[in-house]
N, C-alpha and C. Protein backbone atom coordinates (compact mmCIF):
# COMPACT_ATOMS: atom_id res chain seq x y z
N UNK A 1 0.85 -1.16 0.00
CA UNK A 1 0.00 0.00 0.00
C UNK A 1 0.90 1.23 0.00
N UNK A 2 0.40 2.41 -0.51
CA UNK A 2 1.07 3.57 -0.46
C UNK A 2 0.40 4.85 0.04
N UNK A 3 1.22 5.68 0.08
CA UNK A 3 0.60 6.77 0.57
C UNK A 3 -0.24 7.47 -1.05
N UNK A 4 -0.15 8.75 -0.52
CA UNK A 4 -0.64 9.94 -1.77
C UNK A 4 0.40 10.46 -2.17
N UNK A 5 0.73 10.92 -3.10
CA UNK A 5 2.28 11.19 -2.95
C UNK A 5 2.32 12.79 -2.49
N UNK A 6 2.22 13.03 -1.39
CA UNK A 6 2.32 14.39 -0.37
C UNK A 6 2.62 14.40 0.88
N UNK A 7 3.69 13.55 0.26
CA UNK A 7 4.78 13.18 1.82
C UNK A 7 6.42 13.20 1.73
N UNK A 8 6.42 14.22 2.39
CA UNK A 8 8.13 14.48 3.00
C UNK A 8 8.35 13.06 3.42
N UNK A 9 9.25 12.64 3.16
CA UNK A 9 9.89 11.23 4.26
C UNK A 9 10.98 11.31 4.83
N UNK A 10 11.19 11.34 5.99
CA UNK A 10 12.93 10.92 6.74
C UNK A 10 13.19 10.48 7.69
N UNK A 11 14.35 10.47 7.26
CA UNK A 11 15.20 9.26 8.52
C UNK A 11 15.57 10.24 9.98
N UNK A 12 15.10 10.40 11.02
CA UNK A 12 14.80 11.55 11.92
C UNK A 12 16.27 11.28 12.59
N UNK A 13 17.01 12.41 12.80
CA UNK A 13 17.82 12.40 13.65
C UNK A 13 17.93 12.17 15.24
N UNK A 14 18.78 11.36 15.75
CA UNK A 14 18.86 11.12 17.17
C UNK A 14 18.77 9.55 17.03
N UNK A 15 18.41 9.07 18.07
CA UNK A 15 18.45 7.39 18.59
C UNK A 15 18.60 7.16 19.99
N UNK A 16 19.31 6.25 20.18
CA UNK A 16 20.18 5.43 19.23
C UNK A 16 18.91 4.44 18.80
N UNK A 17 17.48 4.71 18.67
CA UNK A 17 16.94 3.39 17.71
C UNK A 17 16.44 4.71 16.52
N UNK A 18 16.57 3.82 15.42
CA UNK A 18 16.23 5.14 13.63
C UNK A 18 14.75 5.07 14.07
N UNK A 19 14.84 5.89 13.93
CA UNK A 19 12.76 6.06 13.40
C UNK A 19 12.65 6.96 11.75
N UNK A 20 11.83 6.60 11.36
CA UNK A 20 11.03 7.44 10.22
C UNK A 20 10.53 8.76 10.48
N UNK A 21 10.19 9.63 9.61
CA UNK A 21 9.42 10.52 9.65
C UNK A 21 8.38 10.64 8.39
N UNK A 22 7.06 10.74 8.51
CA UNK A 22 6.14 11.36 7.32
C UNK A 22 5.92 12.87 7.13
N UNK A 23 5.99 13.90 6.94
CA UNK A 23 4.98 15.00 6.59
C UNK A 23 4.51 15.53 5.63
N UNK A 24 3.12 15.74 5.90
CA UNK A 24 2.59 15.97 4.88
C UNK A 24 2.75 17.33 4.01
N UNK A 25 3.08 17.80 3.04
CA UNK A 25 3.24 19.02 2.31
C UNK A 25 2.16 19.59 1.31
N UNK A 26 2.48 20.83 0.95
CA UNK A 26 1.12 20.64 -0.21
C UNK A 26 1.99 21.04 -1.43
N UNK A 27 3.16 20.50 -2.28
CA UNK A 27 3.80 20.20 -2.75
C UNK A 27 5.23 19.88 -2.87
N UNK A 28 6.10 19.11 -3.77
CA UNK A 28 7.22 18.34 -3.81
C UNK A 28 6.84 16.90 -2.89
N UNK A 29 6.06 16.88 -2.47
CA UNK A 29 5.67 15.50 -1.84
C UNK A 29 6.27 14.10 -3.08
N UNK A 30 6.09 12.92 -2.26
CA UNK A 30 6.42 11.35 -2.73
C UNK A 30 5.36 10.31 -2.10
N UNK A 31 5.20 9.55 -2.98
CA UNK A 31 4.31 8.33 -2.76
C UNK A 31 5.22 7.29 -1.83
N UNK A 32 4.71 7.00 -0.42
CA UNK A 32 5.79 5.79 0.43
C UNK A 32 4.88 4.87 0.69
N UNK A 33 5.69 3.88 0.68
CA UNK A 33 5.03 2.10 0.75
C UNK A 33 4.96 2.35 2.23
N UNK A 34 3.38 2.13 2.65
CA UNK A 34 3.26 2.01 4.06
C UNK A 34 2.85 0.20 4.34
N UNK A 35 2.46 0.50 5.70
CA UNK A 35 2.29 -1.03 6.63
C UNK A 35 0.78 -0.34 7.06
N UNK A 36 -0.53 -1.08 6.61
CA UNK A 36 -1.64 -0.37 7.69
C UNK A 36 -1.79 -2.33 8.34
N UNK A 37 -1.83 -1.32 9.63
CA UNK A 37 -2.27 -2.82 10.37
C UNK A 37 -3.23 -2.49 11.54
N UNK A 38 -4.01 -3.53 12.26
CA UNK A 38 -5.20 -3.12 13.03
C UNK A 38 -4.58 -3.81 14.49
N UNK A 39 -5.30 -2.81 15.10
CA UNK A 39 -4.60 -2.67 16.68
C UNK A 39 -6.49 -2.63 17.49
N UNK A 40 -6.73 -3.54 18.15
CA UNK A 40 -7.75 -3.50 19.05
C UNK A 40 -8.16 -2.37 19.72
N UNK A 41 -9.38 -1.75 20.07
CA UNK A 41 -9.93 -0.02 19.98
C UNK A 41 -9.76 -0.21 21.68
N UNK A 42 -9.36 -1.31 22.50
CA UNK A 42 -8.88 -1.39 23.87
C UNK A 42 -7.27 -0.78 24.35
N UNK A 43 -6.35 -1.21 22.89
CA UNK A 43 -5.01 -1.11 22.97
C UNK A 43 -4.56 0.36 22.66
N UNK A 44 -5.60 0.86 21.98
CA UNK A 44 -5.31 1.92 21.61
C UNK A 44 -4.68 3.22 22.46
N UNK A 45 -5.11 3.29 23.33
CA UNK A 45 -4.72 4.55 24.21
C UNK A 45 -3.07 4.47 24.60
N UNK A 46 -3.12 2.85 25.18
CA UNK A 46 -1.66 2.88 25.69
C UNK A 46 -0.68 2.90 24.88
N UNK A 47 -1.08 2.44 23.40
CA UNK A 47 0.03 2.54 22.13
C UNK A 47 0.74 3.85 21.89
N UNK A 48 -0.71 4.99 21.75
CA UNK A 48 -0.27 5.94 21.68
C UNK A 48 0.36 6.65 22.33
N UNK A 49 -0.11 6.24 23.88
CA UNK A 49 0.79 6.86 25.38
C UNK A 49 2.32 6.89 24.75
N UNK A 50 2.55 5.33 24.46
CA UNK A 50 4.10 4.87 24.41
C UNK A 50 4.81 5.48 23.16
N UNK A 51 4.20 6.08 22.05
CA UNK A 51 4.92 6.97 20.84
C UNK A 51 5.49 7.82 21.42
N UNK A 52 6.96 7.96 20.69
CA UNK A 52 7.81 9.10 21.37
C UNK A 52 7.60 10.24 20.75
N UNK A 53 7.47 11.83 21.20
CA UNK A 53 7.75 13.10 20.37
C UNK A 53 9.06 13.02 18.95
N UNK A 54 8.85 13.63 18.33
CA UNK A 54 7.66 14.21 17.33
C UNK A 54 6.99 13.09 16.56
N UNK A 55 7.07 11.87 17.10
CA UNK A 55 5.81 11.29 16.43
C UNK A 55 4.50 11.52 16.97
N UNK A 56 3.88 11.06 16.24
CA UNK A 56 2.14 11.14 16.53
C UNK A 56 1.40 10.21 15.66
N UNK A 57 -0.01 10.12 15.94
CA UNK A 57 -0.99 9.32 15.46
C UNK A 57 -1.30 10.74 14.60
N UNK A 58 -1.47 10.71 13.44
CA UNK A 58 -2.70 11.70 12.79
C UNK A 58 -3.12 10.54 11.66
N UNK A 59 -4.14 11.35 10.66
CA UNK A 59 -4.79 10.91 9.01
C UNK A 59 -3.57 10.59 8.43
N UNK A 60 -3.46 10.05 7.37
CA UNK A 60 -2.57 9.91 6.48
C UNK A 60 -3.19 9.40 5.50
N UNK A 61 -3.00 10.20 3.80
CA UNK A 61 -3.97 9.62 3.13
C UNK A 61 -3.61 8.99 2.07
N UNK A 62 -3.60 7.87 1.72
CA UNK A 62 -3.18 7.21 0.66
C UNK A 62 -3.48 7.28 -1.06
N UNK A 63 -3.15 6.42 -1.41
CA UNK A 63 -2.51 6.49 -2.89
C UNK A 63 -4.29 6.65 -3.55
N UNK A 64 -5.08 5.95 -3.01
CA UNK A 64 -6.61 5.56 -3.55
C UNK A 64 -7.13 6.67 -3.31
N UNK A 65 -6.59 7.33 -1.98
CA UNK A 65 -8.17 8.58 -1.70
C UNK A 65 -8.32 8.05 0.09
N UNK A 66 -7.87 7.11 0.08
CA UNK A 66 -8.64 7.09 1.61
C UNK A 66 -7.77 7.45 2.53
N UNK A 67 -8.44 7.76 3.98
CA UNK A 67 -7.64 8.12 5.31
C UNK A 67 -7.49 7.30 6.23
N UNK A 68 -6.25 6.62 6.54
CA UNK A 68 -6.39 5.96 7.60
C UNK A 68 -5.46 6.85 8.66
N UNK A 69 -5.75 6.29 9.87
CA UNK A 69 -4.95 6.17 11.23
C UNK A 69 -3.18 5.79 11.18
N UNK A 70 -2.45 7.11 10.78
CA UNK A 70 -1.42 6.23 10.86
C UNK A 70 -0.16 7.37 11.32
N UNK A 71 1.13 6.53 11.81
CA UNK A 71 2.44 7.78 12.11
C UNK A 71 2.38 8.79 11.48
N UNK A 72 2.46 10.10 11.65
CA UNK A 72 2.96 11.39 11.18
C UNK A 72 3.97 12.24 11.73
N UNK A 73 4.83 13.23 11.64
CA UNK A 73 5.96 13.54 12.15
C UNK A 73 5.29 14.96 12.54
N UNK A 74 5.80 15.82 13.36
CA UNK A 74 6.16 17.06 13.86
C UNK A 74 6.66 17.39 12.62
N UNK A 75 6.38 18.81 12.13
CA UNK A 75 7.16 19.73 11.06
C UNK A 75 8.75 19.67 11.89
N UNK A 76 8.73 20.34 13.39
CA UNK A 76 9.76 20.35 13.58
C UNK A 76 11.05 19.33 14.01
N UNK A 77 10.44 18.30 13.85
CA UNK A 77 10.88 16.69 13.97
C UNK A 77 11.88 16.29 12.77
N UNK A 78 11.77 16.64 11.88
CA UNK A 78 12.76 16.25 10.86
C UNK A 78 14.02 17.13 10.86
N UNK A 79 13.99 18.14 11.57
CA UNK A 79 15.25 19.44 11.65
C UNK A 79 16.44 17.92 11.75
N UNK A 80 17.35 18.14 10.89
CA UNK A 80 18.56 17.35 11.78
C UNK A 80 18.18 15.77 10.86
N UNK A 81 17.29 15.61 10.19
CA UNK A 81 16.61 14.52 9.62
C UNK A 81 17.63 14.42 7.89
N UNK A 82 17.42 13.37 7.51
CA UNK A 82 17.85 13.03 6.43
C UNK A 82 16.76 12.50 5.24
N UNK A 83 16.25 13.65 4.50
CA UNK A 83 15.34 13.29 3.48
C UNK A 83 15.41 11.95 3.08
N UNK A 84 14.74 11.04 2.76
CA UNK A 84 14.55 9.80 1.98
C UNK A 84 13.62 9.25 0.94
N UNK A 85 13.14 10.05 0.23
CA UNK A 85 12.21 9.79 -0.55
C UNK A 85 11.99 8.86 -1.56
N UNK A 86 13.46 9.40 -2.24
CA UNK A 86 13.85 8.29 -3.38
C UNK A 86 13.84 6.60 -3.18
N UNK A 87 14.11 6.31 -1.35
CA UNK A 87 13.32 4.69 -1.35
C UNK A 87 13.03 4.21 -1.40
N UNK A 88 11.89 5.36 -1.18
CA UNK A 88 10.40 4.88 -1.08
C UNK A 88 9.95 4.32 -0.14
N UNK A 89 10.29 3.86 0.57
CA UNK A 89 10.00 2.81 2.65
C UNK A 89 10.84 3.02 3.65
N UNK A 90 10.56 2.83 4.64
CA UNK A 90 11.40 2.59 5.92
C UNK A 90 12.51 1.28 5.59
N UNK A 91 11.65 0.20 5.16
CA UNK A 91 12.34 -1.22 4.95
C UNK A 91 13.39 -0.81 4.52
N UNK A 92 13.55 -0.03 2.98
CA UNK A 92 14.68 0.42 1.90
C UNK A 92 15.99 0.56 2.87
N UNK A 93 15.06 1.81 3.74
CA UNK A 93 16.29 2.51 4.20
C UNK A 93 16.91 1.55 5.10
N UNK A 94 16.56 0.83 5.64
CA UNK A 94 16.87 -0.12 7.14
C UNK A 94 17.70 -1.28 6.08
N UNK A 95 17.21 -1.26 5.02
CA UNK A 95 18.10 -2.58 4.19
C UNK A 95 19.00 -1.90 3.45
N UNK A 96 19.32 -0.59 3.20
CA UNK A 96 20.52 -0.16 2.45
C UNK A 96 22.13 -0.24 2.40
């Protein structure tokens, strides 16, 4: 599955574990191969408790038109970040 292609992508600075970043733009954006997967509407609260800043839960809207529930980054979360677009995934980058 993919996004819409109106997404910044990067590799966020800091750690020591990599995380991703999405944001959304309203142009130069890229289409990224996402993961949607379903999490029980019980689990939900504490998942999100446990996301670290500048991630977050927001919309994210894919390649078809639709919105799901998924990671989005802080604008100011990528400062220090390493664009990745040309990947196209997290996987890419983690297998490069």
């Amino acid at each position: 599955m993919k996004s819409a292609p109106e997404y910044k992508f990067y590799a966020l600075a800091g750690g020591p574990v990599q995380r991703p970043g999405m944001v959304r733009v309203a142009e130069g954006g890229a289409a990224i191969d996402m993961e949607v997967w379903e999490l029980p509407a019980e689990h939900f609260g504490s998942f999100v408790d446990g996301i670290p800043a500048p991630l977050g839960i927001g919309k994210v809207k894919l390649a078809d038109g639709a919105w799901v529930s998924g990671f989005v980054c802080e604008a100011i979360g990528v400062e220090g970040g390493t664009e990745i677009p040309e990947l196209g995934s997290w996987r890419a980058w983690l297998a490069r």
